[in-house]
Protein backbone atom coordinates (compact mmCIF):
# COMPACT_ATOMS: atom_id res chain seq x y z
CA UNK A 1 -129.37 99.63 -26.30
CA UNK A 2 -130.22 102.42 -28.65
CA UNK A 3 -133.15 104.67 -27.95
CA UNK A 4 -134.55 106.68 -30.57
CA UNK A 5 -135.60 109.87 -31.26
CA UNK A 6 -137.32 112.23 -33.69
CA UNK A 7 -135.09 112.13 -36.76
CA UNK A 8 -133.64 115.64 -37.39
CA UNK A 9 -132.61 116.21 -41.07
CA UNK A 10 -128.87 116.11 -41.56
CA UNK A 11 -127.58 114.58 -38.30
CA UNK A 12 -128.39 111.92 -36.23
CA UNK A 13 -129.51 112.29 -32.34
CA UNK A 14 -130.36 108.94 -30.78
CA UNK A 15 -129.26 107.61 -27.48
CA UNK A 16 -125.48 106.00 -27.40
CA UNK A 17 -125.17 103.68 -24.82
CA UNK A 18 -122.12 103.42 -22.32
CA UNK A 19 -120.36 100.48 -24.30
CA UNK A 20 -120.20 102.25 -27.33
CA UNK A 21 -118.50 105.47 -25.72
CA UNK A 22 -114.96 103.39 -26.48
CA UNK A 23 -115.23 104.48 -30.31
CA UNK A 24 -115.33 108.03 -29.89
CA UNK A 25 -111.93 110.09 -29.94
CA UNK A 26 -110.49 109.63 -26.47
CA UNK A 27 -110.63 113.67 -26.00
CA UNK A 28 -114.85 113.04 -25.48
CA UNK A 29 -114.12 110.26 -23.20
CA UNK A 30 -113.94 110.15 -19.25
CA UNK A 31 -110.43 112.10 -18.21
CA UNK A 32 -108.93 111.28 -14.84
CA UNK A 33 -107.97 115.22 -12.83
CA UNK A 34 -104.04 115.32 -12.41
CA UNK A 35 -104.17 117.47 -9.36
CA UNK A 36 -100.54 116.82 -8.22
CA UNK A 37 -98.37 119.21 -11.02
CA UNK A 38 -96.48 116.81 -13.21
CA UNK A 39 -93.73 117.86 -15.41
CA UNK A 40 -94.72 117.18 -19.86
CA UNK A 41 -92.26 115.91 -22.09
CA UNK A 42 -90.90 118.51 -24.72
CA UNK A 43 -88.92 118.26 -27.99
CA UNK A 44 -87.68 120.52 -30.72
CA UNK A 45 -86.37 124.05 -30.17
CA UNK A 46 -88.42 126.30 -27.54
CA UNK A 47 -88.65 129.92 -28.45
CA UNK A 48 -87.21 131.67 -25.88
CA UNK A 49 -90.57 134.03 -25.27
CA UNK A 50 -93.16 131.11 -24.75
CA UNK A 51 -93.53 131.25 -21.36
CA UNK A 52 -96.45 131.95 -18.61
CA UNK A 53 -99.33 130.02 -17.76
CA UNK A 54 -101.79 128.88 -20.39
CA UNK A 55 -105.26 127.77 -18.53
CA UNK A 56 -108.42 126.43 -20.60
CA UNK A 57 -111.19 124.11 -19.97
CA UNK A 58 -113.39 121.28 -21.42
CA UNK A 59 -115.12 118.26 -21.03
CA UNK A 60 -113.72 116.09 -18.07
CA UNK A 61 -116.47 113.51 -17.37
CA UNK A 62 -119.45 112.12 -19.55
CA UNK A 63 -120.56 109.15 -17.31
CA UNK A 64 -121.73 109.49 -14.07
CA UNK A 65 -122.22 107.59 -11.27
CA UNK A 66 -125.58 107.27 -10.18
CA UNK A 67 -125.51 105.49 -6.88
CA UNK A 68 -122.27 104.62 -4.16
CA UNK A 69 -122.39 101.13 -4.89
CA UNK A 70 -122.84 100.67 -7.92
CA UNK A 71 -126.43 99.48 -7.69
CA UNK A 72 -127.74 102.09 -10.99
CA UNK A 73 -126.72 102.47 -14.21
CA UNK A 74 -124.19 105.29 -14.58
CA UNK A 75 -125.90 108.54 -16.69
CA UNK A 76 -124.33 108.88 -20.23
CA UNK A 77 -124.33 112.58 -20.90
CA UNK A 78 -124.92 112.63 -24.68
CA UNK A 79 -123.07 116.10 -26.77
CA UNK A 80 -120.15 117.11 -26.72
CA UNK A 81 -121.20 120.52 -25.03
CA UNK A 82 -122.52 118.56 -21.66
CA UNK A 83 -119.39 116.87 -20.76
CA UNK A 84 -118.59 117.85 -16.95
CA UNK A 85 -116.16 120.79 -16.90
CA UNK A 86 -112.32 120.56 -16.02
CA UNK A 87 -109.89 122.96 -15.60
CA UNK A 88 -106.13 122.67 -17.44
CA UNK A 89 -103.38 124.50 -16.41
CA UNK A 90 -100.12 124.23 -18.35
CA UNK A 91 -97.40 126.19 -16.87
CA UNK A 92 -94.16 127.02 -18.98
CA UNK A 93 -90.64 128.59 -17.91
CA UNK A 94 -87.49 128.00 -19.64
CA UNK A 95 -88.72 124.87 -21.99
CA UNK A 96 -90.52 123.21 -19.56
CA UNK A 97 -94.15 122.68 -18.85
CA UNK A 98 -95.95 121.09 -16.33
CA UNK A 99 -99.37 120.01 -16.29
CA UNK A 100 -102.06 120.53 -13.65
CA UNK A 101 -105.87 119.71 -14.14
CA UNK A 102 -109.23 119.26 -11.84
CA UNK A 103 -112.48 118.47 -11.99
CA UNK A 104 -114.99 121.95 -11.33
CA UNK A 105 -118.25 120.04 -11.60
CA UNK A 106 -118.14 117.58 -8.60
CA UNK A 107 -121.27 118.77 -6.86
CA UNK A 108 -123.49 117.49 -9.77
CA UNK A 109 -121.94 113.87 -9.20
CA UNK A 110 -122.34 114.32 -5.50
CA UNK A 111 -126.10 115.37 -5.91
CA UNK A 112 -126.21 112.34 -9.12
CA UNK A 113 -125.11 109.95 -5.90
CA UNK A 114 -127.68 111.63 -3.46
CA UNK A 115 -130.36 111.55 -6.00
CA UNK A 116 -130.13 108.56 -8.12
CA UNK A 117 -130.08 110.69 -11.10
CA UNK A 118 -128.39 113.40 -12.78
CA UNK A 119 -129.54 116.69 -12.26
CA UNK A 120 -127.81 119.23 -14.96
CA UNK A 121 -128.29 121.95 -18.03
CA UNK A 122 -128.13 119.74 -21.24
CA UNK A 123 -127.80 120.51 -24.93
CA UNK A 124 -128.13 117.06 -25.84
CA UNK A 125 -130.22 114.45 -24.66
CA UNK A 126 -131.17 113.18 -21.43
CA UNK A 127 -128.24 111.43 -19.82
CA UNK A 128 -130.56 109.55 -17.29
CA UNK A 129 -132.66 107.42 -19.90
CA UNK A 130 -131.06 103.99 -18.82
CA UNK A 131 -133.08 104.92 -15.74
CA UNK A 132 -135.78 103.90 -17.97
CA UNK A 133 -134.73 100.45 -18.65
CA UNK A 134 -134.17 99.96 -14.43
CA UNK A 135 -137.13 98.53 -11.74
CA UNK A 136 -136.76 101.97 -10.33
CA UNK A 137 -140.33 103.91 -11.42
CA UNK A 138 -138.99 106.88 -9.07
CA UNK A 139 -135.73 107.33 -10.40
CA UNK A 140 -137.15 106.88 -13.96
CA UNK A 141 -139.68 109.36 -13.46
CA UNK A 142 -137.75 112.01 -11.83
CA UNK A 143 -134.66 111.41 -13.91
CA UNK A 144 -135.30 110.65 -17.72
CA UNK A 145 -137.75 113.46 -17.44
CA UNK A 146 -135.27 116.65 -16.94
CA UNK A 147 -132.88 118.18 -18.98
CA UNK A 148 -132.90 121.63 -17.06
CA UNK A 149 -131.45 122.06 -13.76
CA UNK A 150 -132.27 125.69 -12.35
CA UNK A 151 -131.17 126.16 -8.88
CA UNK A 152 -133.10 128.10 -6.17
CA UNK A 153 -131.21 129.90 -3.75
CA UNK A 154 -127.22 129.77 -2.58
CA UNK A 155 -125.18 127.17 -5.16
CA UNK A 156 -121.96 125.31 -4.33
CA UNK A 157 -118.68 126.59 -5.85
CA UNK A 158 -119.15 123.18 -8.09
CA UNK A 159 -122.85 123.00 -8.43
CA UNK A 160 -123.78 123.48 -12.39
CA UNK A 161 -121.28 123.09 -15.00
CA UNK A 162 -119.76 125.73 -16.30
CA UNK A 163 -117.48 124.76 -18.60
CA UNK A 164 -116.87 127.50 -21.84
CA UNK A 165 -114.14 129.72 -21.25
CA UNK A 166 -111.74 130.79 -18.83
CA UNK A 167 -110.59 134.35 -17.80
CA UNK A 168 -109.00 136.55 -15.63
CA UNK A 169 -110.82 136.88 -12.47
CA UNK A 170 -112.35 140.52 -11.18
CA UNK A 171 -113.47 141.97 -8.34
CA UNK A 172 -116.56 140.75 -7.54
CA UNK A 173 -119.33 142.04 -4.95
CA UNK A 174 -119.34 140.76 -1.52
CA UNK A 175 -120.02 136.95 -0.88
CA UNK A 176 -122.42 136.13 1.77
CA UNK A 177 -122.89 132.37 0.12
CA UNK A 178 -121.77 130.10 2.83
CA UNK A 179 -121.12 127.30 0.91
CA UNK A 180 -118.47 129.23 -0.63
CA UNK A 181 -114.55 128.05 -0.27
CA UNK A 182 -111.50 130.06 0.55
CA UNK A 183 -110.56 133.41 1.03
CA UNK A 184 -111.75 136.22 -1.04
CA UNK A 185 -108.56 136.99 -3.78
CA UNK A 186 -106.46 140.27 -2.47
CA UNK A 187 -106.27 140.32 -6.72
CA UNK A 188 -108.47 138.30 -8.89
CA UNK A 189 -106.92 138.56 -12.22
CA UNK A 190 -103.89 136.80 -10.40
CA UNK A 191 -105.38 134.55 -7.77
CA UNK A 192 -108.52 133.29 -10.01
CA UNK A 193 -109.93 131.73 -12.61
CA UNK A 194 -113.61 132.98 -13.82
CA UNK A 195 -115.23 130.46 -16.17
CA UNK A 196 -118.02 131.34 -18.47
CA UNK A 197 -120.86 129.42 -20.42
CA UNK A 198 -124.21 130.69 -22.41
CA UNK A 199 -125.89 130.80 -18.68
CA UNK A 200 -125.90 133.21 -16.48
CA UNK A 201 -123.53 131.90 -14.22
CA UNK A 202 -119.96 132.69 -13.41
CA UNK A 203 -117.87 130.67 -11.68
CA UNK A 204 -114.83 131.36 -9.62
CA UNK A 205 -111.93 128.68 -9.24
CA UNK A 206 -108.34 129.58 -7.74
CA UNK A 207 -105.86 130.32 -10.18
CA UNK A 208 -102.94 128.22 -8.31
CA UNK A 209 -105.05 124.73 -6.86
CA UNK A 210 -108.25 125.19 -9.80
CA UNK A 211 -110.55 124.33 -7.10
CA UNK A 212 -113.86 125.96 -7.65
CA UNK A 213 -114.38 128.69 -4.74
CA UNK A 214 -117.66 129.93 -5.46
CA UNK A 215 -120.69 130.10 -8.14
CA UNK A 216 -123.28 133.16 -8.52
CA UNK A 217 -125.31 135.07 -11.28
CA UNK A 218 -124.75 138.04 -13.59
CA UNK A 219 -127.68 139.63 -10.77
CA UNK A 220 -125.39 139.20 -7.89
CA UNK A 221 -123.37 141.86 -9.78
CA UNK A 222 -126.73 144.24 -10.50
CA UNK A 223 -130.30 142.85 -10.25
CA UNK A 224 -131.01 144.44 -13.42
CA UNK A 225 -128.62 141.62 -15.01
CA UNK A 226 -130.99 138.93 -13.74
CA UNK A 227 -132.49 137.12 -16.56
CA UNK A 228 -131.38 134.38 -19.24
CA UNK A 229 -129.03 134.53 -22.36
CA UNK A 230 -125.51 135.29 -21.77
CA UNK A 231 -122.76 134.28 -24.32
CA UNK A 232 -119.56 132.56 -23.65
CA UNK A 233 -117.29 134.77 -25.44
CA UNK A 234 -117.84 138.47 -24.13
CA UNK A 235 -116.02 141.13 -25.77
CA UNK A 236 -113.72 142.23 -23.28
CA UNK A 237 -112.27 146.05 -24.15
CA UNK A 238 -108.70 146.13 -22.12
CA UNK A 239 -108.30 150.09 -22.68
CA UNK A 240 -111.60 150.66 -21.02
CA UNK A 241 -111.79 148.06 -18.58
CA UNK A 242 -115.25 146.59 -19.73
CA UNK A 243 -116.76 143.53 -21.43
CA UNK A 244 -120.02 143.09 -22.91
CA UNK A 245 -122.49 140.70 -23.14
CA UNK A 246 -126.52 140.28 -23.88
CA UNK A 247 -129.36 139.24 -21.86
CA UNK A 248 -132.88 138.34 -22.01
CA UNK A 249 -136.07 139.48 -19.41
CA UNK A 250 -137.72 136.35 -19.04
CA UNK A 251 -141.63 138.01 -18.16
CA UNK A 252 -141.37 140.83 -21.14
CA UNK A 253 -139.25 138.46 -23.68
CA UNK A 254 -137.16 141.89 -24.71
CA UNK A 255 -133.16 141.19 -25.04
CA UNK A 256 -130.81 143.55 -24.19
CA UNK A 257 -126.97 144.48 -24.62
CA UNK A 258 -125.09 145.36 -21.59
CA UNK A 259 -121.59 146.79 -20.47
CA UNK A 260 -119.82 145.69 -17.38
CA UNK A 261 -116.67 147.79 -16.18
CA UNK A 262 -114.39 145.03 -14.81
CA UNK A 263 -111.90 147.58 -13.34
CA UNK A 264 -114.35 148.64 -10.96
CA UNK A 265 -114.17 147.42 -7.56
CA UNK A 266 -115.93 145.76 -7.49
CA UNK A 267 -117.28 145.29 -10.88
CA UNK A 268 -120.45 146.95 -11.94
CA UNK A 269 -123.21 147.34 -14.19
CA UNK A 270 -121.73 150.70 -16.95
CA UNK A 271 -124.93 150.08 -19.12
CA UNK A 272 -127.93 148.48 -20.67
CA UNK A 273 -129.53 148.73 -23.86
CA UNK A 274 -132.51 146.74 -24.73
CA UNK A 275 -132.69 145.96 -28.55
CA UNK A 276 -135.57 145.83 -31.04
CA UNK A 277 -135.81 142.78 -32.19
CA UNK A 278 -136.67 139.46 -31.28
CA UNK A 279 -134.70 137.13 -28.83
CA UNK A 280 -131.84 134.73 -29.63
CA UNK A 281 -129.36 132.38 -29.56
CA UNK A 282 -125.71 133.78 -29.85
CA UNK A 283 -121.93 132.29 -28.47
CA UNK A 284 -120.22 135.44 -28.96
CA UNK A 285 -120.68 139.35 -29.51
CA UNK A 286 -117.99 141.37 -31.46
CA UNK A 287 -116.38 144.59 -31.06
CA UNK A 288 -114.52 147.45 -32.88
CA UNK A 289 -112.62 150.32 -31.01
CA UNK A 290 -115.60 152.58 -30.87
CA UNK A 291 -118.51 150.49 -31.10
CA UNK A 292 -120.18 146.52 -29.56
CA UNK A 293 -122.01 144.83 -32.09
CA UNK A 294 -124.76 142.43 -31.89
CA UNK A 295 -125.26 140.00 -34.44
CA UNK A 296 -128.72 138.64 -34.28
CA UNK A 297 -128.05 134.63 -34.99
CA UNK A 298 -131.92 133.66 -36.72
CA UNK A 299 -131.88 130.94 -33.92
CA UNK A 300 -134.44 131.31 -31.52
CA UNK A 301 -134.98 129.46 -28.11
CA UNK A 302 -138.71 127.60 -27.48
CA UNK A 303 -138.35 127.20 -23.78
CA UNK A 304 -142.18 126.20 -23.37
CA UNK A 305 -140.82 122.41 -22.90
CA UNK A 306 -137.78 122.12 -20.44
CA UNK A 307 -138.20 118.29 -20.89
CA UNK A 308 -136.30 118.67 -24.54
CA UNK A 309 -132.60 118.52 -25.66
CA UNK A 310 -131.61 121.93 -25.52
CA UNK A 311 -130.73 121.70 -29.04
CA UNK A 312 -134.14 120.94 -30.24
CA UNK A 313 -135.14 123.90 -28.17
CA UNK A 314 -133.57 126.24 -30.74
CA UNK A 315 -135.47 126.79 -33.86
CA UNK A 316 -134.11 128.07 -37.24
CA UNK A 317 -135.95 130.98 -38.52
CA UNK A 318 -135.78 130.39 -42.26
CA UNK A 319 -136.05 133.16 -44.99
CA UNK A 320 -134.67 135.63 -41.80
CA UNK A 321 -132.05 138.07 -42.73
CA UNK A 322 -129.19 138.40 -39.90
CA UNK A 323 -129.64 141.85 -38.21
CA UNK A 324 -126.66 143.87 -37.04
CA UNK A 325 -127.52 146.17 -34.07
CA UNK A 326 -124.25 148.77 -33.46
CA UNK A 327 -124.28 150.35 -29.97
CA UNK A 328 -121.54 153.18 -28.96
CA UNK A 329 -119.42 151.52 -26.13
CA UNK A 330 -119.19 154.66 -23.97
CA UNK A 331 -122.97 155.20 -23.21
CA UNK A 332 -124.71 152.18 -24.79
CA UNK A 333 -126.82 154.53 -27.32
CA UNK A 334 -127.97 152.31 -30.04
CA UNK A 335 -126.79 154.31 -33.05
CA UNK A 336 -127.16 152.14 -36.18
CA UNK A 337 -129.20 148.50 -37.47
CA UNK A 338 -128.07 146.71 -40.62
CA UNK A 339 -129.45 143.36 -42.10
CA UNK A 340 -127.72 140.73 -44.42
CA UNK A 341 -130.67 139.69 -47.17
CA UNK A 342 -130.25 135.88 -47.12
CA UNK A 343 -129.12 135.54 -43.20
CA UNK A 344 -126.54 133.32 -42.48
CA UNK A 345 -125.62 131.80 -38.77
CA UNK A 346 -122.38 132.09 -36.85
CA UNK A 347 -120.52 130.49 -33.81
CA UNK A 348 -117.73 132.35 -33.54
CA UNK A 349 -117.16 135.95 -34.09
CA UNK A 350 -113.21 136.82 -35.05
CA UNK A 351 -112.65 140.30 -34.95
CA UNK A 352 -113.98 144.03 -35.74
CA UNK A 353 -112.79 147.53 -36.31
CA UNK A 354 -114.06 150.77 -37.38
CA UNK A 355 -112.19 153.01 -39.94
CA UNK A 356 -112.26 155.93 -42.00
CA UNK A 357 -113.30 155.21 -45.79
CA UNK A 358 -110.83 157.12 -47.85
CA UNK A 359 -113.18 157.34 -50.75
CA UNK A 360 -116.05 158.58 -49.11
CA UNK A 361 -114.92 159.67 -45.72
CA UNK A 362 -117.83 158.39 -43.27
CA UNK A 363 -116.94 155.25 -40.66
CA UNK A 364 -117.38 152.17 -41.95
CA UNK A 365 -117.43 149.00 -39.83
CA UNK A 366 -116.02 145.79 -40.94
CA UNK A 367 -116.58 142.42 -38.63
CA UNK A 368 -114.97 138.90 -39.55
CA UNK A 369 -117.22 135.36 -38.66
CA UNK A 370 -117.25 132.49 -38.85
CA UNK A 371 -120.38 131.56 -41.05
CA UNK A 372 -122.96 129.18 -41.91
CA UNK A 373 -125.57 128.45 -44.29
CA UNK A 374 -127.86 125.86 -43.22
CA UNK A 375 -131.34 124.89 -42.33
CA UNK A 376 -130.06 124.22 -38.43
CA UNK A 377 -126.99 125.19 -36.29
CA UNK A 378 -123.72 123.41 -36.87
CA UNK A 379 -123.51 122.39 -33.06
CA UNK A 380 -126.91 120.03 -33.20
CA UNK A 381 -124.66 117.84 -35.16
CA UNK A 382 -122.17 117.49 -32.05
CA UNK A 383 -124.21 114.45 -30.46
CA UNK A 384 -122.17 111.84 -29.54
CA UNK A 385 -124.12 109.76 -31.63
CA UNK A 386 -123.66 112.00 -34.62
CA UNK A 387 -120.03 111.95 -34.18
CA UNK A 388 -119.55 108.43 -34.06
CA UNK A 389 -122.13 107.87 -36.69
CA UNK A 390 -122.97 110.88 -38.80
CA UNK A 391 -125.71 111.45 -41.45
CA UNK A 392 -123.46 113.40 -43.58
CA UNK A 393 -120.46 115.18 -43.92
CA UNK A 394 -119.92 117.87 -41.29
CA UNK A 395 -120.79 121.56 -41.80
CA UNK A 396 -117.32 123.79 -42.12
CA UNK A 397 -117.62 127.17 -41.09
CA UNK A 398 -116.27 129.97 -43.85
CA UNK A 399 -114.40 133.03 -42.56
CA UNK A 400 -116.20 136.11 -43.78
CA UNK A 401 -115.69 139.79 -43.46
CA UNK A 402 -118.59 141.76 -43.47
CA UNK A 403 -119.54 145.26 -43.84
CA UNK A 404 -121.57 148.27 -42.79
CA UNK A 405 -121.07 151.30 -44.43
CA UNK A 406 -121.96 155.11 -42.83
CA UNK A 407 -122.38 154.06 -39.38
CA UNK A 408 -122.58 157.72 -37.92
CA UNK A 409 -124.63 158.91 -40.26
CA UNK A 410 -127.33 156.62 -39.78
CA UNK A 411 -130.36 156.17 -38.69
CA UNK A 412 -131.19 153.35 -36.17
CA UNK A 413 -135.02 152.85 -36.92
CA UNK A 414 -133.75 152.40 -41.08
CA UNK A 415 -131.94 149.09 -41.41
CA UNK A 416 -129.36 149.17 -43.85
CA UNK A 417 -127.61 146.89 -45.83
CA UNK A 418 -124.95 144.82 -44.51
CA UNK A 419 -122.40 143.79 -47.86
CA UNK A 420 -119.81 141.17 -48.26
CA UNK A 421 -115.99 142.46 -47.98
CA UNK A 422 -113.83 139.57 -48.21
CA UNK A 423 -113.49 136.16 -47.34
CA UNK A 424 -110.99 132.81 -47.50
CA UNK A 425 -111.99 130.81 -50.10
CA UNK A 426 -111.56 126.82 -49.62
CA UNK A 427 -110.79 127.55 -46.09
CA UNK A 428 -112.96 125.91 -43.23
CA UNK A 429 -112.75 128.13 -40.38
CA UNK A 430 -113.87 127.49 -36.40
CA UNK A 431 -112.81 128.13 -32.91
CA UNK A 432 -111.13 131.21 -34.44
CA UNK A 433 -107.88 132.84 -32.32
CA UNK A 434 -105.78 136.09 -33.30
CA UNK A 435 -103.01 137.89 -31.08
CA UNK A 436 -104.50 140.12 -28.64
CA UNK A 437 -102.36 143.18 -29.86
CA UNK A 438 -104.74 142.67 -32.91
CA UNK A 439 -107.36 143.03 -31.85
CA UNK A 440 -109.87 145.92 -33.40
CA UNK A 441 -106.77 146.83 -35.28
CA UNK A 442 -107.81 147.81 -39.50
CA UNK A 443 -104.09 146.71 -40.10
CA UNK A 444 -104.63 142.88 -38.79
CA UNK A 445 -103.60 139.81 -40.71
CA UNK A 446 -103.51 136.69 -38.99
CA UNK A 447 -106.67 133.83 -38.29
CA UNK A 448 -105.75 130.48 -36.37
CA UNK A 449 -108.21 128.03 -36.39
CA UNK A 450 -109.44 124.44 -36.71
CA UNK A 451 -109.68 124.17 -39.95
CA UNK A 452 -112.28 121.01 -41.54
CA UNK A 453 -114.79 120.13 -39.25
CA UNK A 454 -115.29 116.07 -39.73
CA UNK A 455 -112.79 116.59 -42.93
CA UNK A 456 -110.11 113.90 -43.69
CA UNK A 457 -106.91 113.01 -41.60
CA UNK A 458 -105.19 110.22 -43.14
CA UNK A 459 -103.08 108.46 -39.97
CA UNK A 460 -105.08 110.20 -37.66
CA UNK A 461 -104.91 108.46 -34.18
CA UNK A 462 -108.77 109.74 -33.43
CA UNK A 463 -110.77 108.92 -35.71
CA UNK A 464 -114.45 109.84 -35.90
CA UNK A 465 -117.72 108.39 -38.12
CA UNK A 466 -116.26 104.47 -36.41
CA UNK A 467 -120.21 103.22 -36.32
CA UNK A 468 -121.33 104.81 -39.46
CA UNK A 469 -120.95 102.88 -43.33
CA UNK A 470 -117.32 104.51 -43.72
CA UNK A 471 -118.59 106.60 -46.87
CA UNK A 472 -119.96 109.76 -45.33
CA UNK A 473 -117.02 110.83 -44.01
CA UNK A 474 -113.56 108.60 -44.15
CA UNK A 475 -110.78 108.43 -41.63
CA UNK A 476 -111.96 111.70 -40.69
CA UNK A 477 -110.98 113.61 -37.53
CA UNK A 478 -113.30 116.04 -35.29
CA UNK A 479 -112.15 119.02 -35.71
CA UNK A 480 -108.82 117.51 -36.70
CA UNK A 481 -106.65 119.87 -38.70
CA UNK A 482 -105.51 123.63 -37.52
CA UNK A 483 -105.43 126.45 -40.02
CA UNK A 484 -103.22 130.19 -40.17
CA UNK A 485 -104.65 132.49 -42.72
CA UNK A 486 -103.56 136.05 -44.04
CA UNK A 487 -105.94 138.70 -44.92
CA UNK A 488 -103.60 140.29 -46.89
CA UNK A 489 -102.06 137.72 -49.46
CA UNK A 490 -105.39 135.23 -48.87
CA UNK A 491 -102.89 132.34 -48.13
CA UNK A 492 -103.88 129.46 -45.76
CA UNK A 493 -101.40 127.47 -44.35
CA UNK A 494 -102.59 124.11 -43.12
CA UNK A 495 -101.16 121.70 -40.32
CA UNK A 496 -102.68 118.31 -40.00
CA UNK A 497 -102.62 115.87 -36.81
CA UNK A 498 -100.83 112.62 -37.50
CA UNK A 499 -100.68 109.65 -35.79
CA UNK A 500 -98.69 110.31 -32.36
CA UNK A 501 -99.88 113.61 -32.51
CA UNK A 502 -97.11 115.69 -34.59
CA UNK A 503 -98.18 118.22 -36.92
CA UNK A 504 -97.89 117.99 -40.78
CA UNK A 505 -97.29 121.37 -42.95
């Protein structure tokens, strides 16, 4: 059964039905939860300062059940951003790691059960449409029809999936939910787990068990953070105890920058700036020492139709240069506003830092992305249907450093001109990573990333493209090779997955 949609130029969206889900890479397949710890298998030599806990999350769950017995079709969810969240937890003392994992989205397959359909935030499209092909009018209406759950009142700890990225948790305000579970944490960044998505939602899991213990909103913190927006990937400034995100006011469409001061007990609202220029789409916001930055993706979000794939909701702006608002991180003041001429989009921001110009001695900022330059974002091609059969190769990110030049000297309402420093050249960069004593340092070398998006993988055990004509991309991995680069020399060094999983030099 293969539904089909709108064609959108350069990947393909249509509906992939549950028997086809077997020839996608088994990492966006349905993952059993290994609640019970169980010790991994190691070889090789174990450096003797790799241990701690290591915690991330991802997709656990892409079918649903959508009745007890088995009397409905199960819901497919359909990109690789909607899979049900799950918690991993890889703990590692003396060469030895064991493994620990759990589902944080069962309330949506409880409600799916309850329901008859599923009931969730989707990027792609709607996992209920084999309600369509059922002799259940209801189900079909009520079902194939949403792809935005917004919930009203108190959640469950495991209501919506939130399933981005995981951090320390913080003190958070008082919880008078009573569907919450467990005790509040004597200390968070210990005892929990708070997972982020672009939504505002947070959700708190225990650090030891992973079971989610409560859900609630950026305006449970401060009702002026009550809105939509949010980014995955806030900035978080150690020194200063704060992180920073963006926002949008839903009734006066005007998006805003805000600080939150996480070492505050509880944690609080340290600022808000609201920015002119239009609202957006963003994953991340980047930082230097003195100063957040807001890159200003030209993505916009058309949310006159909640019935659509969240990725058709956001529109490219073409012809739109990329605008870089610079706000001072003790007291929000937006001080400066650059533009880059030709615009560009980006996932991922890397890193940022302020410095001293020797040659001219004003601050200069320089921030490192990981850029595209398309005529739509890089993640409408993550469909499962574009991933098993694409339209065309892949889009690679390219890891830029960019530039803006006089920042306190200049004028806010002027927009000045944001120049190319540096970047890798035949380097596909995403899902960047540098060491956290690097960050906002001038002196930093060292990217890790996935490196070739969709590129080839000869041996590879996962391979992607397995329903397409074999030409457009060949024995090809998804995000299948990982990357170190040095700003300093410009070398990349390259490590490729092979066929039980080692990695090639």
């Amino acid at each position: 059964m293969v539904v089909s949609q709108k064609p959108s130029p350069g990947y393909n969206q249509y509906f992939l039905p549950e028997e086809d889900l077997k020839y996608l890479p088994p990492y966006l397949r349905d993952v059993p939860e290994t609640t019970t710890e169980t010790q991994c298998t190691t070889t090789g030599t174990w450096p003797p300062w790799l241990k701690g806990t290591f915690v991330r999350i991802g997709p656990g769950r892409f079918t649903v059940p959508l009745s007890e017995d088995g009397s409905k079709p199960r819901a497919i969810i359909q990109h690789f951003f909607d899979g049900l969240g799950m918690l991993h937890k890889f703990r590692m003392l003396d060469g030895h790691v064991h493994y620990t994992s759990r589902y944080t989205s069962e309330g949506i397959v409880r409600r799916a059960k309850r329901d008859g359909y599923l009931s969730t935030n989707v990027f792609g499209l709607n996992p209920n449409t084999p309600l369509k092909y059922t002799q259940d009018p209801c189900s079909a209406l009520l079902g194939a029809q949403q792809s935005l759950y917004l919930p009203n009142g108190y959640m469950e700890p495991d209501e919506i999936n939130v399933n981005v990225v995981p951090r320390r948790g913080m003190h958070l305000p008082p919880d008078d939910n009573p569907h919450s579970k467990g005790p509040e944490a004597k200390d968070p960044a210990t005892e929990e787990v708070l997972v982020q998505t672009d939504f505002n939602l947070l959700q708190v899991c225990d650090a030891r068990t992973l079971k989610p213990k409560r859900m609630l909103t950026y305006a449970q913190i401060d009702p002026e953070l009550s809105g939509y927006g949010i980014c995955s990937h806030p900035p978080k400034d150690r020194t200063r105890g704060l992180t920073f995100n963006y926002l949008i006011d839903p009734e006066k469409g005007i998006m805003s920058v805000f600080a939150l001061n996480i070492a505050s007990k509880p944690a609080s609202l340290f600022w808000k700036t609201p920015l002119p220029c239009k609202p957006c789409y963003i994953h991340s916001l980047a930082m230097t020492d003195k100063y957040v930055v807001f890159i200003r993706n030209p993505v916009q979000m058309d949310v006159s139709d909640a019935t659509k794939p969240m990725s058709d909701m956001l529109q490219f702006e073409p012809n739109t240069p990329t605008q870089f608002s610079v706000l001072n991180k003790n007291d929000g003041r937006h001080v400066a506003t650059y533009a880059q001429k030709d615009g560009f989009m980006f996932f991922h921001s890397v890193n940022g830092y302020d410095y001293v110009d020797r040659q001219t001695g004003a601050v200069n900022i320089h921030i490192d992305l990981c850029s595209y330059e398309e005529t739509y974002p890089s993640y409408s091609e993550y469909s499962l249907s574009n991933i098993v059969d694409p339209a065309r190769p892949f889009q690679d990110g390219a890891l830029v450093r960019y530039e803006m030049a006089g920042v306190e000297s200049a004028d806010p309402s002027r927009i000045g001109r944001v120049t190319v420093v540096a970047s890798i050249p035949g380097m596909a960069c995403e899902l960047p990573r540098i060491a956290k004593v690097a960050s906002m340092d001038p002196n930093y070398r060292y990217v890790y990333c996935t490196a070739g998006n969709g590129g080839p993988s000869p041996g590879t055990a996962v391979p992607i493209g397995r329903l397409g004509n074999g030409l457009k991309v060949v024995q090809a991995a998804f995000f299948g090779s990982l990357a170190k680069s040095d700003w300093k020399n410009w070398n990349v060094q390259a490590m490729a997955a092979r066929e039980r999983g080692e990695l090639s030099v």
